[in-house]
C-alpha atoms as a PDB file:
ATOM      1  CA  UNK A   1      38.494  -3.109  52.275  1.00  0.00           C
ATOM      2  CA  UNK A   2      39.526  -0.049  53.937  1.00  0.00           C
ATOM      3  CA  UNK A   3      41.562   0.700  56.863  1.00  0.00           C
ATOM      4  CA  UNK A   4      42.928   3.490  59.017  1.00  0.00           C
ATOM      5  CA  UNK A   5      46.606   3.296  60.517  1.00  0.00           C
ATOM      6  CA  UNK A   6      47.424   5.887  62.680  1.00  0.00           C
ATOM      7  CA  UNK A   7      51.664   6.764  62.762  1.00  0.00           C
ATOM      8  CA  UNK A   8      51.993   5.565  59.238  1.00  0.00           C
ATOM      9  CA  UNK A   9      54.443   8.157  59.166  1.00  0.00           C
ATOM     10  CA  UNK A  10      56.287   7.163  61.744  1.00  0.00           C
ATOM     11  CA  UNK A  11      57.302   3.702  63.130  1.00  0.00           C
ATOM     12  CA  UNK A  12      55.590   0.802  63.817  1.00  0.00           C
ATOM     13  CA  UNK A  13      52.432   2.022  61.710  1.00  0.00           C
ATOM     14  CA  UNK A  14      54.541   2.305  58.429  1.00  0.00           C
ATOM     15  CA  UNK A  15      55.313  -0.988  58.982  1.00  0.00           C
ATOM     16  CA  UNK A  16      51.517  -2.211  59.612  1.00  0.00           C
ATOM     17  CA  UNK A  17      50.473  -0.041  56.439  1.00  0.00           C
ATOM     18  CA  UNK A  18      52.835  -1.242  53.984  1.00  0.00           C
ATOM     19  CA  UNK A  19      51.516  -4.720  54.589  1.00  0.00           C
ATOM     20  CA  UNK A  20      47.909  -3.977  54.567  1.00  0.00           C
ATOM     21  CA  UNK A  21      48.921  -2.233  51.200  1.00  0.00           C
ATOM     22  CA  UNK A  22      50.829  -5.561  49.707  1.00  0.00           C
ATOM     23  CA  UNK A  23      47.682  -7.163  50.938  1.00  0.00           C
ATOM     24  CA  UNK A  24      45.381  -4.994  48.717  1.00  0.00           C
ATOM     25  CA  UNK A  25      43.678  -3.327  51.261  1.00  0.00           C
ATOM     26  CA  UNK A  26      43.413   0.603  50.792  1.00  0.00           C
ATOM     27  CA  UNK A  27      45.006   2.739  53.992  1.00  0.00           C
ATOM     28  CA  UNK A  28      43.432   5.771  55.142  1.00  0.00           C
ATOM     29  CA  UNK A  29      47.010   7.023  57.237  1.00  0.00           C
ATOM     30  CA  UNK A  30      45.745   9.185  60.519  1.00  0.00           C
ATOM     31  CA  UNK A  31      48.511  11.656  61.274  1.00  0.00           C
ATOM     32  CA  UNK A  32      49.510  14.894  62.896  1.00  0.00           C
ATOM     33  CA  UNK A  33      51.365  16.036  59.907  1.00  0.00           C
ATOM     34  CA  UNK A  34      51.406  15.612  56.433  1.00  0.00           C
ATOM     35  CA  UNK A  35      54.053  13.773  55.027  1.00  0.00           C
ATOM     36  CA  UNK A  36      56.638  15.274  52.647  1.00  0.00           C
ATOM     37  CA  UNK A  37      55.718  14.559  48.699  1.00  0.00           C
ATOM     38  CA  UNK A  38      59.073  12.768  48.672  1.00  0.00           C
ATOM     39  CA  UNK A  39      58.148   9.609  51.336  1.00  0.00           C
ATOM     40  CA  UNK A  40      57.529   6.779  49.054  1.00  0.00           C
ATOM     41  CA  UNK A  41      53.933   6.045  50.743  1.00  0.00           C
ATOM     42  CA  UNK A  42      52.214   9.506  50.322  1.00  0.00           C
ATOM     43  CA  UNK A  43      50.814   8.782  47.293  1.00  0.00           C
ATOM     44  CA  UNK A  44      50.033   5.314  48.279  1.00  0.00           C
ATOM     45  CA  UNK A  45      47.787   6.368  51.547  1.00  0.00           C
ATOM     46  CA  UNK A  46      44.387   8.618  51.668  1.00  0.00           C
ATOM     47  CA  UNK A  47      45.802  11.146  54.370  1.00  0.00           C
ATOM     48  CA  UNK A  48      43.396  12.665  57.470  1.00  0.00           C
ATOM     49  CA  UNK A  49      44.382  14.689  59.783  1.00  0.00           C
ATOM     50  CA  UNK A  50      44.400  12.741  63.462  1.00  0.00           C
ATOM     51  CA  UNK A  51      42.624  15.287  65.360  1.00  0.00           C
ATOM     52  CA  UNK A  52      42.781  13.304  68.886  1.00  0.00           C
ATOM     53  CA  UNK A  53      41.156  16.329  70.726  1.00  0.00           C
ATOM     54  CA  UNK A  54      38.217  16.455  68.588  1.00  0.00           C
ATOM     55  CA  UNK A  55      36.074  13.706  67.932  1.00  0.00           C
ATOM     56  CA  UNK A  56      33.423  14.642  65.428  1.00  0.00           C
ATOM     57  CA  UNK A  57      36.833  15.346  63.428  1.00  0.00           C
ATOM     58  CA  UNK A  58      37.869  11.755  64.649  1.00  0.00           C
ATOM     59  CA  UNK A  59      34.601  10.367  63.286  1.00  0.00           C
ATOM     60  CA  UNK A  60      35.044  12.015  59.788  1.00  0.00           C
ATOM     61  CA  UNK A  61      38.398  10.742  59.291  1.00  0.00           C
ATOM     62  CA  UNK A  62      37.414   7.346  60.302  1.00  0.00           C
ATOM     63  CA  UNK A  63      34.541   7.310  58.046  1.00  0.00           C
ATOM     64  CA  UNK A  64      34.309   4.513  55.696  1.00  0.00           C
ATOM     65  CA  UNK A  65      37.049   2.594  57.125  1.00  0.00           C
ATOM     66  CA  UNK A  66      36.430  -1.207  57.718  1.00  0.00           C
ATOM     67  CA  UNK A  67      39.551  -1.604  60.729  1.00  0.00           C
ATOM     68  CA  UNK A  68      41.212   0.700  62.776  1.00  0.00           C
ATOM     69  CA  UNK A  69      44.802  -0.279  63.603  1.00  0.00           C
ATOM     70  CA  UNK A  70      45.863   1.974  66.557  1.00  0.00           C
ATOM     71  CA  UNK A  71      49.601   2.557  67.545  1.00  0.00           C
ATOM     72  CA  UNK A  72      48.823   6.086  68.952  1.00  0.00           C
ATOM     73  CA  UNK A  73      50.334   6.439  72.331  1.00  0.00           C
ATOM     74  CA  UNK A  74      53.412   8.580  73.505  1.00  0.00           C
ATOM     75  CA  UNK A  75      57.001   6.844  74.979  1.00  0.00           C
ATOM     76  CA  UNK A  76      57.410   9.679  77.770  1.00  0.00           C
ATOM     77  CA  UNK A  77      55.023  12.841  79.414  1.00  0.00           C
ATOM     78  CA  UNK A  78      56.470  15.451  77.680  1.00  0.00           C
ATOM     79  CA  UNK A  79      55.202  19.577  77.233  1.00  0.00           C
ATOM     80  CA  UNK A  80      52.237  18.997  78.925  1.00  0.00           C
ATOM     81  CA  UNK A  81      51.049  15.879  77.551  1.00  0.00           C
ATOM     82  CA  UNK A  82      50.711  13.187  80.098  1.00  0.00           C
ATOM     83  CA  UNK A  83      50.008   9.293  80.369  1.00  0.00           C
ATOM     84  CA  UNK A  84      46.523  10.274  81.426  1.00  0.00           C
ATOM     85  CA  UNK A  85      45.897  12.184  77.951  1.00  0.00           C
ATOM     86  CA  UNK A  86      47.176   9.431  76.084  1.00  0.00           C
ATOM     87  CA  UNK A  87      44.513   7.183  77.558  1.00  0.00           C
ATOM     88  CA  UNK A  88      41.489   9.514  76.952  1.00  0.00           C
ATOM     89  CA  UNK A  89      42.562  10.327  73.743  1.00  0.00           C
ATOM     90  CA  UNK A  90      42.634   6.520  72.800  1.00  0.00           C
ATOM     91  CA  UNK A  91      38.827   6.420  74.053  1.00  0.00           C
ATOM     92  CA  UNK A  92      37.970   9.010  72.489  1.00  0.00           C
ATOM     93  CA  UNK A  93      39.411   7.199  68.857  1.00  0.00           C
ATOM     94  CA  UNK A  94      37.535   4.337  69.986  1.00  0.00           C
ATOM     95  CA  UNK A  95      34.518   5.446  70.279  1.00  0.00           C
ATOM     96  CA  UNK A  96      34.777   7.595  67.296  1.00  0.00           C
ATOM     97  CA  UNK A  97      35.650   4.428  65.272  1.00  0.00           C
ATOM     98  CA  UNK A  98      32.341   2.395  67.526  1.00  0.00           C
ATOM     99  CA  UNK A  99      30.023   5.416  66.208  1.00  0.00           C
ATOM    100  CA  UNK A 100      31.226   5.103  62.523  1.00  0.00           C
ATOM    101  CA  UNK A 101      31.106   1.392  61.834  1.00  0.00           C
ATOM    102  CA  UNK A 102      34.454   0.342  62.288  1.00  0.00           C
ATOM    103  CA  UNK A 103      34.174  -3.218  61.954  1.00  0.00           C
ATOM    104  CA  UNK A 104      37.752  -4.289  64.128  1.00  0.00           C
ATOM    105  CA  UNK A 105      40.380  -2.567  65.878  1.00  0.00           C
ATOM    106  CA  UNK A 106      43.851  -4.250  66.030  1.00  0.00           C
ATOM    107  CA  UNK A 107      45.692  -1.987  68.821  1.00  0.00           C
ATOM    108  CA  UNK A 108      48.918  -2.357  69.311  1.00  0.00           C
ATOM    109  CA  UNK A 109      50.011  -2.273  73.078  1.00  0.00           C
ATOM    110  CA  UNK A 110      53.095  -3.671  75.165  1.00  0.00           C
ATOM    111  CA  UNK A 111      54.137  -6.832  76.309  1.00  0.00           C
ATOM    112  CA  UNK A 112      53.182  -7.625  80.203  1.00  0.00           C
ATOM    113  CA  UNK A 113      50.714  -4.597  80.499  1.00  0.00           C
ATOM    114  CA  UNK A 114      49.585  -4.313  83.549  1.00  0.00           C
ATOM    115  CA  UNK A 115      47.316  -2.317  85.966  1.00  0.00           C
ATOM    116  CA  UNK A 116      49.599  -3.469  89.261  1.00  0.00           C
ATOM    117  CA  UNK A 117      52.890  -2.630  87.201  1.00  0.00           C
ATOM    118  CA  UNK A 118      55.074  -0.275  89.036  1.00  0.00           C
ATOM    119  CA  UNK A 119      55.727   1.786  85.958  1.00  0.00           C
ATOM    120  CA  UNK A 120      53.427   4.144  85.093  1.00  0.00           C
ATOM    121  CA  UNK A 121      53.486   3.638  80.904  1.00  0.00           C
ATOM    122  CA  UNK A 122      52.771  -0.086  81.488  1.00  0.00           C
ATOM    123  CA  UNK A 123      49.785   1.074  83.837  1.00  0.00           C
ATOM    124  CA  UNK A 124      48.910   3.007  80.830  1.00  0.00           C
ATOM    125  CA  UNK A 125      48.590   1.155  78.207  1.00  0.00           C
ATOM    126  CA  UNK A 126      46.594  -1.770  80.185  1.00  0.00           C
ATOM    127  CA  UNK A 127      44.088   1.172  80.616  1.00  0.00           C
ATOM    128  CA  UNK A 128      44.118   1.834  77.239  1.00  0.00           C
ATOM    129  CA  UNK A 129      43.232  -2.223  76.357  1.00  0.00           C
ATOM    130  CA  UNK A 130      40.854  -1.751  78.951  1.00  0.00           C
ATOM    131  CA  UNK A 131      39.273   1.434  77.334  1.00  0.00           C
ATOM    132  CA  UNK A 132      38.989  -0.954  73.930  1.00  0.00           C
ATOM    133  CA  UNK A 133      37.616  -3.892  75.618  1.00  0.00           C
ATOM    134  CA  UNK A 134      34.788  -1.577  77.086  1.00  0.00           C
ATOM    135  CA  UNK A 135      33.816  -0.546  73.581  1.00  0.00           C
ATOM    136  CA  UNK A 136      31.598  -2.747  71.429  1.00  0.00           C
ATOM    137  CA  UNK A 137      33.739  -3.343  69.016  1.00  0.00           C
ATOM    138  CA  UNK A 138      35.514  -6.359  67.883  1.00  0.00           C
ATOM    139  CA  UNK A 139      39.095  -5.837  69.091  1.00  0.00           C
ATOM    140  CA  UNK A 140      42.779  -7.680  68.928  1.00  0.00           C
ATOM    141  CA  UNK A 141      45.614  -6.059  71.221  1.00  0.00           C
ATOM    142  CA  UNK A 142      48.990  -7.161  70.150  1.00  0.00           C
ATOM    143  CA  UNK A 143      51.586  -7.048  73.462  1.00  0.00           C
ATOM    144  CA  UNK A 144      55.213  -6.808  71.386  1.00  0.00           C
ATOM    145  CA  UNK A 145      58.596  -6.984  73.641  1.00  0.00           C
ATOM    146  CA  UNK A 146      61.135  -4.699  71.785  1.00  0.00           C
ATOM    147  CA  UNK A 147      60.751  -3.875  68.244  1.00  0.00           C
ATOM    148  CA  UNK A 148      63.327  -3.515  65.902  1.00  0.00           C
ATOM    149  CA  UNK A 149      63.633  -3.186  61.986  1.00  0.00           C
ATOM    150  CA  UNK A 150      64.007  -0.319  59.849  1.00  0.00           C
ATOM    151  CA  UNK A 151      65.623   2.795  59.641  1.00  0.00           C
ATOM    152  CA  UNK A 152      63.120   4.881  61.576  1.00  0.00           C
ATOM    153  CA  UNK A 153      63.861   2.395  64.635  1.00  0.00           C
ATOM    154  CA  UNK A 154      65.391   4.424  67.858  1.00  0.00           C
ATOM    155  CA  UNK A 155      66.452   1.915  70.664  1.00  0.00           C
ATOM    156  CA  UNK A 156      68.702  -0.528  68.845  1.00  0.00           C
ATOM    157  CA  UNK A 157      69.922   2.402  66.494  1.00  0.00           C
ATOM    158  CA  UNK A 158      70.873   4.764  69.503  1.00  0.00           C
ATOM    159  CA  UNK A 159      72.761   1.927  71.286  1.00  0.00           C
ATOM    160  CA  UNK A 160      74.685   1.633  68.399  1.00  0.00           C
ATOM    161  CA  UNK A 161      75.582   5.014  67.859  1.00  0.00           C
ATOM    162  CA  UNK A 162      76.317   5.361  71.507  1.00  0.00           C
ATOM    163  CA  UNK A 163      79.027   2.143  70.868  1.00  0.00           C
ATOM    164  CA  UNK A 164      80.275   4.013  67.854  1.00  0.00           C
ATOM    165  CA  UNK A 165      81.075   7.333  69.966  1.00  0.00           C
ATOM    166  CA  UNK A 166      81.343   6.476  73.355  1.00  0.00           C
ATOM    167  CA  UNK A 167      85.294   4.443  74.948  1.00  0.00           C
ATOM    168  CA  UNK A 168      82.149   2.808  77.501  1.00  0.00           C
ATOM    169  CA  UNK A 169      78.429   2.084  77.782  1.00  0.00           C
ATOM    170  CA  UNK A 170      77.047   1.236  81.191  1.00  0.00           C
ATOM    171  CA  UNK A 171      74.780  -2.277  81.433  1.00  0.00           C
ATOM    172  CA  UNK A 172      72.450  -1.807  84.120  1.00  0.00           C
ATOM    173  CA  UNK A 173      72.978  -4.285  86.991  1.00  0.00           C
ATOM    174  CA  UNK A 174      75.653  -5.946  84.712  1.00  0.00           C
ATOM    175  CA  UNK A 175      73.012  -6.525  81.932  1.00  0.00           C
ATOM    176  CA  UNK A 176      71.679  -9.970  83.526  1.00  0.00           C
ATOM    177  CA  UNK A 177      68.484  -9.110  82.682  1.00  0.00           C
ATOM    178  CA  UNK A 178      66.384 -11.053  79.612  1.00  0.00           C
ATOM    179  CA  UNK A 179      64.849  -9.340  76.292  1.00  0.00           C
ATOM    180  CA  UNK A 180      63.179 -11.243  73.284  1.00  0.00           C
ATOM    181  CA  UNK A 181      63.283  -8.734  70.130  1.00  0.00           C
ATOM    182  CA  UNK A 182      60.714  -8.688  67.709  1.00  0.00           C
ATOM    183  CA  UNK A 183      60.611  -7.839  63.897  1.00  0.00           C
ATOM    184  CA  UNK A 184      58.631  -4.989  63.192  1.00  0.00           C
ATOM    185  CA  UNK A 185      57.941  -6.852  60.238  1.00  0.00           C
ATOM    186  CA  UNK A 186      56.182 -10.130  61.743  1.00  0.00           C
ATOM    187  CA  UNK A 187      54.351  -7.192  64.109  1.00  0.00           C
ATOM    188  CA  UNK A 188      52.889  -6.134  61.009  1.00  0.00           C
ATOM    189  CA  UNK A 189      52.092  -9.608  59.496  1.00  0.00           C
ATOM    190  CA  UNK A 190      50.299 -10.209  62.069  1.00  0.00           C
ATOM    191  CA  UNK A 191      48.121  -6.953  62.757  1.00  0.00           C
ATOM    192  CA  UNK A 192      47.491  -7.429  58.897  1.00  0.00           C
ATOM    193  CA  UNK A 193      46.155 -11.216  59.564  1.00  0.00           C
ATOM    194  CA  UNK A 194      43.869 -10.112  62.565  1.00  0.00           C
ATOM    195  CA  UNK A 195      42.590  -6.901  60.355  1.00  0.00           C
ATOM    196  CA  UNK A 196      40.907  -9.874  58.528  1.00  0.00           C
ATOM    197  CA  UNK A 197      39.196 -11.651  61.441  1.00  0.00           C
ATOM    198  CA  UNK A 198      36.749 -10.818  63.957  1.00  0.00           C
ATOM    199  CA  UNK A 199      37.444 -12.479  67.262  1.00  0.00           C
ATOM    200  CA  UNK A 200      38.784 -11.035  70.425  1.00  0.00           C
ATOM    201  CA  UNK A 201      42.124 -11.698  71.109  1.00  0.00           C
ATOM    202  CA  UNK A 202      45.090 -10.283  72.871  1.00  0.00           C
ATOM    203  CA  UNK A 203      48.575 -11.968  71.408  1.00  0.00           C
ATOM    204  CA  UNK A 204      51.865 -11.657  72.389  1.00  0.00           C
ATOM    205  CA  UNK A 205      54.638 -10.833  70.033  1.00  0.00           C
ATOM    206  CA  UNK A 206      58.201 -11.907  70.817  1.00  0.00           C
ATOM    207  CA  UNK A 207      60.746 -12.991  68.809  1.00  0.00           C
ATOM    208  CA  UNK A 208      62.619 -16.524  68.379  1.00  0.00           C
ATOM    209  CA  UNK A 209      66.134 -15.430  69.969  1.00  0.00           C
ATOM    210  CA  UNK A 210      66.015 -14.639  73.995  1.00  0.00           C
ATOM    211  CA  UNK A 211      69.020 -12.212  74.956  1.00  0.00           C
ATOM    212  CA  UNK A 212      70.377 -10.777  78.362  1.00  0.00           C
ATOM    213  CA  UNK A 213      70.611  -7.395  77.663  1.00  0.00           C
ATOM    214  CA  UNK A 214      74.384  -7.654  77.826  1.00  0.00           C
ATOM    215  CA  UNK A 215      74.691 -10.032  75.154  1.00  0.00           C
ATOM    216  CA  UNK A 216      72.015  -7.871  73.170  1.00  0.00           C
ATOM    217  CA  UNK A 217      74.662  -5.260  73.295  1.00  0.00           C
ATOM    218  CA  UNK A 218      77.794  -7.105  73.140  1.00  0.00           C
ATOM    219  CA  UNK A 219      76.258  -8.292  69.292  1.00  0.00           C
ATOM    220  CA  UNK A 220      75.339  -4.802  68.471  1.00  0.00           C
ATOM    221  CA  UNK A 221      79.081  -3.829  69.363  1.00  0.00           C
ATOM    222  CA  UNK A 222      80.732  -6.377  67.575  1.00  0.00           C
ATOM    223  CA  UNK A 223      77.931  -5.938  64.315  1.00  0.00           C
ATOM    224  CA  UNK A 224      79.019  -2.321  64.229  1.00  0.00           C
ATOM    225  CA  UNK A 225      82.786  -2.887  64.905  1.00  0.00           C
ATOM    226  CA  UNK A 226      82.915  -0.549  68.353  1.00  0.00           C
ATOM    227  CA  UNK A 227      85.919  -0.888  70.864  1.00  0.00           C
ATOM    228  CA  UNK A 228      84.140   0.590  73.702  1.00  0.00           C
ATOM    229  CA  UNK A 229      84.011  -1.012  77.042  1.00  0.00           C
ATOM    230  CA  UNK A 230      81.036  -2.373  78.403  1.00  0.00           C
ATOM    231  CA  UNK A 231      80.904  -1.981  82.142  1.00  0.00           C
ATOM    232  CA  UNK A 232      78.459  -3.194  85.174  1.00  0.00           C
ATOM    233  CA  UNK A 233      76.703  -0.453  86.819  1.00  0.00           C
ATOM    234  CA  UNK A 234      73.956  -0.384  89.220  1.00  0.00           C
ATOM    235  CA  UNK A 235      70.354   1.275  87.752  1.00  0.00           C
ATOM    236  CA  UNK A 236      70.261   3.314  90.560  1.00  0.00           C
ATOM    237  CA  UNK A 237      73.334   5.072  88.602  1.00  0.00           C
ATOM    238  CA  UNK A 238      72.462   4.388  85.169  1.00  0.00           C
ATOM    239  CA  UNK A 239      69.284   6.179  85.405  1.00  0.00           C
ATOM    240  CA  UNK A 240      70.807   9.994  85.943  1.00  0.00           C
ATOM    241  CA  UNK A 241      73.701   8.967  84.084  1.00  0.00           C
ATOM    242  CA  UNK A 242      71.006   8.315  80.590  1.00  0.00           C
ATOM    243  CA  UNK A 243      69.585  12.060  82.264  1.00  0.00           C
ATOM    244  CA  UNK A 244      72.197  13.303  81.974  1.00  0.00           C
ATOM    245  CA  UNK A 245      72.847  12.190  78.149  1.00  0.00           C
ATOM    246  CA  UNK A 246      69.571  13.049  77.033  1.00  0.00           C
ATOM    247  CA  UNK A 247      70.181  16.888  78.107  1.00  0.00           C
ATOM    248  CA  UNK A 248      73.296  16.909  75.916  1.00  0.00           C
ATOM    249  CA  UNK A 249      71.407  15.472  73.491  1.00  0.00           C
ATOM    250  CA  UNK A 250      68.661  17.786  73.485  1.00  0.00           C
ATOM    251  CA  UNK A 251      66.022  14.459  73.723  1.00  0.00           C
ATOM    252  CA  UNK A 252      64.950  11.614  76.675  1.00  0.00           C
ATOM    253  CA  UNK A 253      67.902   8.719  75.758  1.00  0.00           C
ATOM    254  CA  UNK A 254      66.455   6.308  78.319  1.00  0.00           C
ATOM    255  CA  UNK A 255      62.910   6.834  80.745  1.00  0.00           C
ATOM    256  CA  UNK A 256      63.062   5.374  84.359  1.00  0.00           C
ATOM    257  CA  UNK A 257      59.894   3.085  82.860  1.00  0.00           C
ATOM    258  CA  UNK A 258      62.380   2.034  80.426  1.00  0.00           C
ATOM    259  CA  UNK A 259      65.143   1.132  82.090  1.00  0.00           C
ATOM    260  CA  UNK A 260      62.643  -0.698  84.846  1.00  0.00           C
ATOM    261  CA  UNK A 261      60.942  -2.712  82.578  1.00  0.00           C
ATOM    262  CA  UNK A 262      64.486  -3.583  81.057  1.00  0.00           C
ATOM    263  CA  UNK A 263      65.656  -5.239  84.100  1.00  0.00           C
ATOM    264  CA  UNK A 264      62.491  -6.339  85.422  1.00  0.00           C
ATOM    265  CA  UNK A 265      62.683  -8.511  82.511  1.00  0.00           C
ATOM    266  CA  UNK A 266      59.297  -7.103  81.043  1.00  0.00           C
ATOM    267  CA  UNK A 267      60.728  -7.131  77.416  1.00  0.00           C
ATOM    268  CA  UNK A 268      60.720 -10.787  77.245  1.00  0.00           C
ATOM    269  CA  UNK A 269      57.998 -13.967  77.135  1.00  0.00           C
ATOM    270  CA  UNK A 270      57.741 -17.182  78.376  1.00  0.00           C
ATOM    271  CA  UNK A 271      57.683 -18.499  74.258  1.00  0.00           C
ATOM    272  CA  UNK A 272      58.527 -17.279  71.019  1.00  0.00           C
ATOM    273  CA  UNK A 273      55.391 -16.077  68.932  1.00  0.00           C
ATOM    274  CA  UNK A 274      57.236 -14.996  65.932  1.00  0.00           C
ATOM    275  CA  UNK A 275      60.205 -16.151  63.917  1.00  0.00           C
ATOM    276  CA  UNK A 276      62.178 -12.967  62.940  1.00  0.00           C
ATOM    277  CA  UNK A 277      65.675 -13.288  64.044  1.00  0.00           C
ATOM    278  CA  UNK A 278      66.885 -10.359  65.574  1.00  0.00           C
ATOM    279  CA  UNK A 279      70.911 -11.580  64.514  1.00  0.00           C
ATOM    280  CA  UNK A 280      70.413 -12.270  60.796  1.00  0.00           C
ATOM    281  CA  UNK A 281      68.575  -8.370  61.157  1.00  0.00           C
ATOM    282  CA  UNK A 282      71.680  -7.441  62.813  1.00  0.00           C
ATOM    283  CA  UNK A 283      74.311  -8.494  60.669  1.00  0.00           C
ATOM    284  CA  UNK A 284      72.210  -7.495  57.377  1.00  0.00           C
ATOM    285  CA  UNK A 285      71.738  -3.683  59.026  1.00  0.00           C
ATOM    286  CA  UNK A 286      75.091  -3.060  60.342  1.00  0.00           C
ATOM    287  CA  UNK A 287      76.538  -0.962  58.086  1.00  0.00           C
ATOM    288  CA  UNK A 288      74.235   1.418  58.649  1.00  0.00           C
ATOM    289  CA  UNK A 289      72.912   1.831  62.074  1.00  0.00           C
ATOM    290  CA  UNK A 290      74.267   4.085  64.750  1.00  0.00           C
ATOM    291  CA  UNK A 291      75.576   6.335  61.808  1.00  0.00           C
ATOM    292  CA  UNK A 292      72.920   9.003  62.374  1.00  0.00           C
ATOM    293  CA  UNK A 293      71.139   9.743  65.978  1.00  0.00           C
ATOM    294  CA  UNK A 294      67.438   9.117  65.715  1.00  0.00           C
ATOM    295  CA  UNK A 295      66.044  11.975  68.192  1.00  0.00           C
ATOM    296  CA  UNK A 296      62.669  11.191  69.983  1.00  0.00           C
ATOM    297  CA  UNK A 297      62.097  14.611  70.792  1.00  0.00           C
ATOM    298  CA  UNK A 298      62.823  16.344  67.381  1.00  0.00           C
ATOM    299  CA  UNK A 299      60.774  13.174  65.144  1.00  0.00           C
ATOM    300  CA  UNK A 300      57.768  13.059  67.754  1.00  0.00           C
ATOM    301  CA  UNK A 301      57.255  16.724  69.558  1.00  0.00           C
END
């Protein structure tokens, strides 16, 4: 069996490829660039180029592929990409992989996507599920809360090289609000397992440990030994305050989306699907994370 992952090279689709690999499957790995000779999976994976724009190129890249599993989509509009070129973009793969033969496409989208949300990337990627479910084409969406693992992670990584820098970190609204972490790991178990099936099914993926966020950050301080001060601030003054960061930092820290669907309490579930412990994680990890800066801009744009 073949399938195609596209962002094998960078997060969440490394991840998904490695385990279709263990599981025997070959991976065709859809990307933007090639990888360097020295990542350990490029001469594992049949490289195309993931020409999003162009969709005969689409349907020669896909050719031959059994599954499709699709964690294309961009965190923030950015030089003159928007949420609205993400979404035709993803139709335009998905049609490319209908027209080939694709035989299943396990997409990866967010937990509590919604058309009605208030935030603009969850609007976006329930029009992308929608886009797939209009397809005929035998489809599982996987919603995940907040995904962690790895060293190519950003969120939990930048928080704790924030703690390792800064004498304070701000907690939106005093951090109240609720998050359920899940392993990037059991995200790719099971986008593996539903490669190998053909119904239609949209899963949530959250992990077995429910945090507020500022008990999510109080581990990450202790795990990494910080000393800084974590202090209550409203979002209305966290928002230009991350702004304000991520122009220092040459890169966008925290989106308004973000830090809504943080304390709107969108990263969490009403039950566990998974059984990854984001603390054991933690504590295994913390010698090394918040070292470096992982840099959105630089790795994706």
């Amino acid at each position: 069996m073949k399938a195609a992952v596209t962002g094998v090279f960078s997060y969440s689709g490394r991840f998904i490829a490695e385990e279709l690999l263990a599981r025997g499957w070959n991976v065709v790995a859809l990307g933007r660039r090639r990888p360097p000779p020295a990542d350990s999976l490029a001469a594992r994976v049949d490289f195309r180029p993931l020409l999003l724009d162009d969709e005969e190129a689409l349907r020669a890249a896909l050719a031959g592929c059994d599954a499709l599993a699709n964690t294309y989509w961009v965190r923030f509009e950015h030089g003159g990409t928007t949420f609205a070129d993400a979404i035709e973009r993803s139709r335009r793969l998905f049609r490319a992989a209908s027209f080939t033969g694709v035989r299943r496409v396990v997409h990866l989208s967010v937990s509590n996507a919604s058309a009605d949300s208030p935030f603009p990337y969850f609007r976006g990627k329930a029009a992308v599920e929608d886009a797939l479910r209009d397809m005929d084409l035998p489809y599982a969406i996987l919603r995940p809360t907040l995904i962690f693992g790895g060293r190519q992670e950003v969120l939990v990584n930048n928080i704790a090289w924030l703690l390792r820098r800064l004498p304070l970190l701000l907690l939106p609204d005093g951090g109240r609000c609720r998050l359920q972490p899940v392993s990037a790991f059991d995200l790719a178990c099971a986008a593996a397992d539903l490669a190998e099936t053909d119904t239609n099914v949209v899963l949530d993926l959250a992990g077995p440990e429910t945090f507020t966020f500022a008990d999510f950050v109080g581990r990450i301080k202790a795990a990494v030994g910080s000393h800084a001060r974590l202090v209550s601030a409203p979002s209305a003054f966290v928002s230009p305050c991350a702004t304000l960061a991520g122009l220092f930092l040459r890169d966008r820290l925290l989106t308004r989306d973000e830090l809504g669907a943080l304390t709107s309490n969108l990263l969490a579930c009403e039950k566990p699907t998974t059984t990854g412990p984001f603390s054991e994680w933690l504590e295994a990890n913390a010698s090394w994370l918040g070292r470096d800066y992982a840099n959105e801009l630089r790795r994706n744009w």
